[in-house]
Structure formats: structure tokens, C-alpha cells
N, C-alpha and C. Protein backbone atom coordinates (compact mmCIF):
# COMPACT_ATOMS: atom_id res chain seq x y z
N UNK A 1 -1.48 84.25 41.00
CA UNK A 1 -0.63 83.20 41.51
C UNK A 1 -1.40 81.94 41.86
N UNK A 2 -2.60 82.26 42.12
CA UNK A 2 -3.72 81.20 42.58
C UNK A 2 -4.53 80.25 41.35
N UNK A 3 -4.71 81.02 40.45
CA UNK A 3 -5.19 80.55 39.17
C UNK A 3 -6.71 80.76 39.98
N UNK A 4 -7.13 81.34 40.60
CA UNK A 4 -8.26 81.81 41.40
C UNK A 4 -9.16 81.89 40.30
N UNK A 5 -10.26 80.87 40.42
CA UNK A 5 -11.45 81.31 39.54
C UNK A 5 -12.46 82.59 39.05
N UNK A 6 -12.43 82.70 39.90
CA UNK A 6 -13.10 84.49 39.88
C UNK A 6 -12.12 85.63 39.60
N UNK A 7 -10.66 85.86 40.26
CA UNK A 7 -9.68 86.52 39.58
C UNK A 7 -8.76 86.84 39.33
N UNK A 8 -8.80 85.04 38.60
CA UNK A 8 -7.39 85.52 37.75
C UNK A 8 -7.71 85.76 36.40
N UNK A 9 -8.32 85.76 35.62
CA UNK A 9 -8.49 86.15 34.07
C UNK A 9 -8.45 88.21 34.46
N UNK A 10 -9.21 88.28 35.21
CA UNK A 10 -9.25 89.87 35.47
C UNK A 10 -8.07 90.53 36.36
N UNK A 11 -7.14 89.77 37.04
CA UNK A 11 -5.76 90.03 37.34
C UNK A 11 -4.94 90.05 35.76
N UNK A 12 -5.19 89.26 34.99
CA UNK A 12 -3.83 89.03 34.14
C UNK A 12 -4.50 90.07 32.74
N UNK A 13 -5.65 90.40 32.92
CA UNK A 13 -6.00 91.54 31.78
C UNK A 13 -5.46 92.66 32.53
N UNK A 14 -5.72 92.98 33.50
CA UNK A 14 -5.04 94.41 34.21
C UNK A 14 -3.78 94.33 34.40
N UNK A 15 -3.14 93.27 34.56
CA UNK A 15 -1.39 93.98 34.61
C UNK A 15 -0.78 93.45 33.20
N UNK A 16 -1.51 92.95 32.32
CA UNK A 16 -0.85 92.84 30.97
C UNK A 16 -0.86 94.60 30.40
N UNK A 17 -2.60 95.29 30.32
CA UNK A 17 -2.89 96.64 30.36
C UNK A 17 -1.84 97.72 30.72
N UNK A 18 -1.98 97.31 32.11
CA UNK A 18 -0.53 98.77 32.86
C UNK A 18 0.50 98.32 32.49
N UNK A 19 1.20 96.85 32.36
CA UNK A 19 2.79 96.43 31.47
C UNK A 19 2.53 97.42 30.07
N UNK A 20 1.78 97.79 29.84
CA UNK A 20 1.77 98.21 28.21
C UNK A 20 2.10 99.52 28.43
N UNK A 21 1.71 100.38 29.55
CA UNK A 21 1.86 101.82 29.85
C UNK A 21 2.76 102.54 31.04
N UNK A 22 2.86 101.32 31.27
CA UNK A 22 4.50 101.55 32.46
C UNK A 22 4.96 99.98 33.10
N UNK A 23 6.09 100.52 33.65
CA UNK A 23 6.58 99.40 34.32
C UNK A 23 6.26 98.90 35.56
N UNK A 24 6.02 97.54 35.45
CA UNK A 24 5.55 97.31 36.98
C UNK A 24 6.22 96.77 38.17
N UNK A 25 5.79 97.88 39.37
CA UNK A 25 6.47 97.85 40.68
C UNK A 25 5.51 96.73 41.50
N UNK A 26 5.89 96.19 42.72
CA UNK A 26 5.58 96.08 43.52
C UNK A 26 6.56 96.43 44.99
N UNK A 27 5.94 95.94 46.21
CA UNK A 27 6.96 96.58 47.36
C UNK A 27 7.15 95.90 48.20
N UNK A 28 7.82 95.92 49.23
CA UNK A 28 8.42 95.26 50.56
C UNK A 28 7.57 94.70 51.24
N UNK A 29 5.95 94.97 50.92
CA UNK A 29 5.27 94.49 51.55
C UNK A 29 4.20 93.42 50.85
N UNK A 30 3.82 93.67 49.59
CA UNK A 30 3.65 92.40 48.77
C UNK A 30 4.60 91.15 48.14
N UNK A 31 5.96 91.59 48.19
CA UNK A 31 6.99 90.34 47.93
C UNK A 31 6.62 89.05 48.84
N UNK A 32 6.43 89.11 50.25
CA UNK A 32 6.27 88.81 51.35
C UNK A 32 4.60 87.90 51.08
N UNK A 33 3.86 88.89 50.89
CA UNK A 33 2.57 88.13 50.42
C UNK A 33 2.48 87.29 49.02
N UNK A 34 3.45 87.56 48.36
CA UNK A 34 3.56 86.63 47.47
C UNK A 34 4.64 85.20 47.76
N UNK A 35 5.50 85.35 48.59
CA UNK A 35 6.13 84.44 48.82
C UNK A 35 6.03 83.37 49.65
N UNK A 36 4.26 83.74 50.05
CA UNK A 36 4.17 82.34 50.92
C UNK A 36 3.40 81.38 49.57
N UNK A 37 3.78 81.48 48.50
CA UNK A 37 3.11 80.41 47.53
C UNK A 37 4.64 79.72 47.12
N UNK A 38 5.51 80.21 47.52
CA UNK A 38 6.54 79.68 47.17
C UNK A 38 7.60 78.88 47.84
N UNK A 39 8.51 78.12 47.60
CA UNK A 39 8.92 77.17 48.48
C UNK A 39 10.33 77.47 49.03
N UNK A 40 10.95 78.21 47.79
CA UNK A 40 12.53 78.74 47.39
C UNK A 40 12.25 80.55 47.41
N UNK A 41 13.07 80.86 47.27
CA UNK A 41 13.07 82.50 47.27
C UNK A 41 13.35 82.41 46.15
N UNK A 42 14.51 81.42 45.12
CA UNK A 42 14.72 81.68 43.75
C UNK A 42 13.47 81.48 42.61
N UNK A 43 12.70 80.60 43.25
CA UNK A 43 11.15 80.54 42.66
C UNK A 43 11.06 81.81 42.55
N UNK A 44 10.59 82.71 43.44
CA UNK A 44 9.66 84.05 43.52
C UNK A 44 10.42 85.12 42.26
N UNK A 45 11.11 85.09 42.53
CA UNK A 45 12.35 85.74 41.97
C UNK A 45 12.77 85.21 40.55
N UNK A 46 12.71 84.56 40.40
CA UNK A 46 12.46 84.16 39.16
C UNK A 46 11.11 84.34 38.06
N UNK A 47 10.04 84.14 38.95
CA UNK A 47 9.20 84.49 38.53
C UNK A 47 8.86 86.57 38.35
N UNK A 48 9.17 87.37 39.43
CA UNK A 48 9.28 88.19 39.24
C UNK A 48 10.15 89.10 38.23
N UNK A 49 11.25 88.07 37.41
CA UNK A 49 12.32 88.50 36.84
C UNK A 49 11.12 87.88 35.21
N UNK A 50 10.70 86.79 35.48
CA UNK A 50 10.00 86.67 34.36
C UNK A 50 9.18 87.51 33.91
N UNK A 51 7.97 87.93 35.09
CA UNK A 51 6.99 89.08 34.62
C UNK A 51 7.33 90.31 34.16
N UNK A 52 8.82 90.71 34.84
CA UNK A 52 8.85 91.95 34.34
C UNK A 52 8.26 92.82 35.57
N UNK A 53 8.61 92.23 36.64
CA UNK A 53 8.23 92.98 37.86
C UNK A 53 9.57 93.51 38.69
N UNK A 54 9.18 94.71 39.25
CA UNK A 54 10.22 95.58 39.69
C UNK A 54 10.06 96.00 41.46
N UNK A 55 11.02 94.79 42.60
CA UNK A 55 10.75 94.98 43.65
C UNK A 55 11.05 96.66 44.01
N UNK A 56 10.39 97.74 44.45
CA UNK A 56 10.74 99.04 45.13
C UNK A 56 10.59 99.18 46.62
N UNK A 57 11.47 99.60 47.18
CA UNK A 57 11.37 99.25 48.38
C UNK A 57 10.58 100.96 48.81
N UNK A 58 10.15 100.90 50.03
CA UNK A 58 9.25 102.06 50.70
C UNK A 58 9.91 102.77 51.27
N UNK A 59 10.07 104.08 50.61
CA UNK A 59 10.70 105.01 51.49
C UNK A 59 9.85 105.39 52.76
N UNK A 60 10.62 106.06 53.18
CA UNK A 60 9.97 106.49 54.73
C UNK A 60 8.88 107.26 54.95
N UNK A 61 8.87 108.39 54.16
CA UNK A 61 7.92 109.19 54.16
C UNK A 61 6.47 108.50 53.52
N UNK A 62 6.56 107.11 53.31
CA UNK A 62 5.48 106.20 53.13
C UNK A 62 5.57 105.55 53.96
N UNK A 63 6.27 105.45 54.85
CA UNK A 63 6.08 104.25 56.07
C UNK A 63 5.35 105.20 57.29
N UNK A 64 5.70 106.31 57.23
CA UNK A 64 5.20 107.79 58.13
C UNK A 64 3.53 107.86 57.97
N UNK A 65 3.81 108.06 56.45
CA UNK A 65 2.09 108.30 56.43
C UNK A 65 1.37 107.25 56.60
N UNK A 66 1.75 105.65 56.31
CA UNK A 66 0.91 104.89 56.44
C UNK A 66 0.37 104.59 57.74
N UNK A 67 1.58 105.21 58.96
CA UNK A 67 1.24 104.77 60.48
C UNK A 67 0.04 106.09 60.58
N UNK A 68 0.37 106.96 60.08
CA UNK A 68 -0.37 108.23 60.29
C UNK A 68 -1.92 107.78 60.29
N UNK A 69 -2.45 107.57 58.64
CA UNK A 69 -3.35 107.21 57.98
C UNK A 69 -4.20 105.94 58.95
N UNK A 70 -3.07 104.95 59.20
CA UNK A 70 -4.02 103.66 59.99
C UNK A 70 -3.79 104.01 61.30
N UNK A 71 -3.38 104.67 61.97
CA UNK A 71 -3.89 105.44 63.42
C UNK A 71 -5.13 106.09 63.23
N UNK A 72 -5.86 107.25 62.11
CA UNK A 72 -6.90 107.47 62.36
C UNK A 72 -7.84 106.56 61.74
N UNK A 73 -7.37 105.59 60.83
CA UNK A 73 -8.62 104.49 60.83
C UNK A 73 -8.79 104.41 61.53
N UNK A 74 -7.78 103.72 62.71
CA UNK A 74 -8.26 102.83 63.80
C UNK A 74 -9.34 103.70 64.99
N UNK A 75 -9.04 105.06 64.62
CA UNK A 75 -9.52 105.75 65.74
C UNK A 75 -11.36 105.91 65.59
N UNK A 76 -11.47 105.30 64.09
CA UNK A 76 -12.63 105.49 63.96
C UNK A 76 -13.96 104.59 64.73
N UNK A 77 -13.41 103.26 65.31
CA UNK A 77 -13.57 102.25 65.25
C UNK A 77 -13.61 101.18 65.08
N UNK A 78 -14.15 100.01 65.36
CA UNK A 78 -13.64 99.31 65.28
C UNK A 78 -13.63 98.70 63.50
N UNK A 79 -12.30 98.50 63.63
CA UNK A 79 -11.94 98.22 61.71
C UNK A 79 -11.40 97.07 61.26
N UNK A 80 -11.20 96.72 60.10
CA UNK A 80 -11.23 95.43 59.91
C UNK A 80 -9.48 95.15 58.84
N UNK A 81 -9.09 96.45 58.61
CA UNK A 81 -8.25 97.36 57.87
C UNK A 81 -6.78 96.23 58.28
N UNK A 82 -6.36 96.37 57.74
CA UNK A 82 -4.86 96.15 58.33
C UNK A 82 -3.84 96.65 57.70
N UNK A 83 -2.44 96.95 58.86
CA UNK A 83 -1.59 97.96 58.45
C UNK A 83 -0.84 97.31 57.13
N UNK A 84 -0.69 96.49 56.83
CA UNK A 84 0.13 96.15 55.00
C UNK A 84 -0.61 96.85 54.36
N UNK A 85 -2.00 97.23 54.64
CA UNK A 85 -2.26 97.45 52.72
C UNK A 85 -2.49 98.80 53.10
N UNK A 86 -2.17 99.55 54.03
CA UNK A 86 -1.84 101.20 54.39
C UNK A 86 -0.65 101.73 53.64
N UNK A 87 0.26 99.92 54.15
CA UNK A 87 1.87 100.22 53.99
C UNK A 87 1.77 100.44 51.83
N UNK A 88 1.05 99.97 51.37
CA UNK A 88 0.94 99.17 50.29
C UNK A 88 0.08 100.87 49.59
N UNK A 89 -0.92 101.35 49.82
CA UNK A 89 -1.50 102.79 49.34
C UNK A 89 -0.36 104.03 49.74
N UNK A 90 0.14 103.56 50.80
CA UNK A 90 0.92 105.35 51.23
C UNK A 90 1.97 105.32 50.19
N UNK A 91 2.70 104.06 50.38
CA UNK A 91 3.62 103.81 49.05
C UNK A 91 3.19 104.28 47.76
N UNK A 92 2.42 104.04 46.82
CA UNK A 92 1.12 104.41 45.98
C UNK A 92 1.24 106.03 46.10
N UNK A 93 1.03 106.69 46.97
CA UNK A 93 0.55 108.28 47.27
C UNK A 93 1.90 108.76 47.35
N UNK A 94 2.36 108.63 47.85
CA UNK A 94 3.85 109.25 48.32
C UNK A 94 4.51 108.98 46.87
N UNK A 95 5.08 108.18 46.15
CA UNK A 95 5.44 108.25 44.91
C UNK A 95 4.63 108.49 43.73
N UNK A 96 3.24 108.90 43.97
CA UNK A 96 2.81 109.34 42.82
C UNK A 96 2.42 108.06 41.71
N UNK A 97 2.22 107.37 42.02
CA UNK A 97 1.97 105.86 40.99
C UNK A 97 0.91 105.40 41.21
N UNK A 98 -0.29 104.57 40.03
CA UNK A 98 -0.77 104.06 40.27
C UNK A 98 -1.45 102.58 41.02
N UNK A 99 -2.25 102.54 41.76
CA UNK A 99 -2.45 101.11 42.26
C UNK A 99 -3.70 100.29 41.65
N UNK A 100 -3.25 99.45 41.53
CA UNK A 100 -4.01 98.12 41.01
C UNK A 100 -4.36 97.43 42.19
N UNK A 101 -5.61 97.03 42.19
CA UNK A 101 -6.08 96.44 43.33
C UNK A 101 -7.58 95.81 43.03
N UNK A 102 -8.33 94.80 43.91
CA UNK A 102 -9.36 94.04 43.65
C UNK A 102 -10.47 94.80 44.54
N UNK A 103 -9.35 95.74 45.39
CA UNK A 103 -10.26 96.08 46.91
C UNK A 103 -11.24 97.53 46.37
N UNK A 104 -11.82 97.90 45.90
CA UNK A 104 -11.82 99.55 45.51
C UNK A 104 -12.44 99.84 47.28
N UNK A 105 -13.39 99.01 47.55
CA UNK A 105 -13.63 99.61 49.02
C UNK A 105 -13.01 100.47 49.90
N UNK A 106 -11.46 99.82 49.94
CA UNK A 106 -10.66 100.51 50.60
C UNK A 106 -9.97 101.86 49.89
């Protein structure tokens, strides 16, 4: 969305890749991070209707584990983690789908 020098050529090879081998989701909690580049909601949405992107919303039993999961981060110390991208993997685990991401750290 950034045209980010470093990665966007390696964003748009990886979800051209997984468009080729499934359909692509995102969730309730990246719409949100994508929509502060936008001015209109019909922008975003439009654009998401262009890519071929599919909002899924988070069932519960991913909203469960993600509090689960970033309670014992947090218990580890002090962390730098934050709860969206818990919300953003449990989603990921709980339905069985792959995630695309820049972070492998996490």
C-alpha cells in the first residue's frame, strides 16, 4: 500500500504466489490497519474488491486463544508484542490457513 522501497516488490511477489494457490483472506484486524491509508471506506473496499481480497471476520475461539497466547507473552516479560498481531496468528491457527507475513521473528 506504501510502495515501500524495501517491501513492496517482495509483498506483491508473495500474494500474487498464494492468489495462484488459494484465495486471499484477510481479518477484522488488518482491514483497520489498512484503512488508515485511506480517506473513504469505499476506497479500501474497492480496492479490496479489486485484489481479490476476502474480509473474514474472527471467530471466537481465535479471539480466546489470542488473549490466552498474549497473556503468557506478556508474562514472560517485558515485550514489545502487541495484541493485533496475536489477534492476526490465532486467527491463522484456529482456521488452519496460512500466514504471510514480513515478521518471521514473531
Amino acid at each position: 500500500m506504501t510502495d515501500d522501497p524495501v517491501w513492496a516488490q517482495w509483498s506483491i511477489q508473495q500474494l500474487d504466489a498464494a492468489a495462484l494457490r488459494t484465495t486471499l483472506l484477510i481479518n477484522d484486524i488488518v482491514y483497520p490497519e489498512l484503512s488508515v491509508r485511506f480517506a473513504r471506506i469505499e476506497q479500501i473496499d474497492a480496492l479490496l474488491t479489486e485484489a481479490g481480497l476476502i474480509l473474514a471476520p474472527l471467530p471466537r475461539s481465535a479471539l480466546f486463544l489470542a488473549g490466552k497466547v498474549f497473556q503468557r507473552y506478556r508474562a514472560g516479560g517485558l515485550r514489545t508484542g502487541t495484541l493485533p498481531d496475536f489477534f492476526i496468528g490465532a486467527h491463522a491457527a484456529v482456521a488452519g490457513l496460512p500466514l504471510l507475513t514480513r515478521d518471521v521473528q514473531r
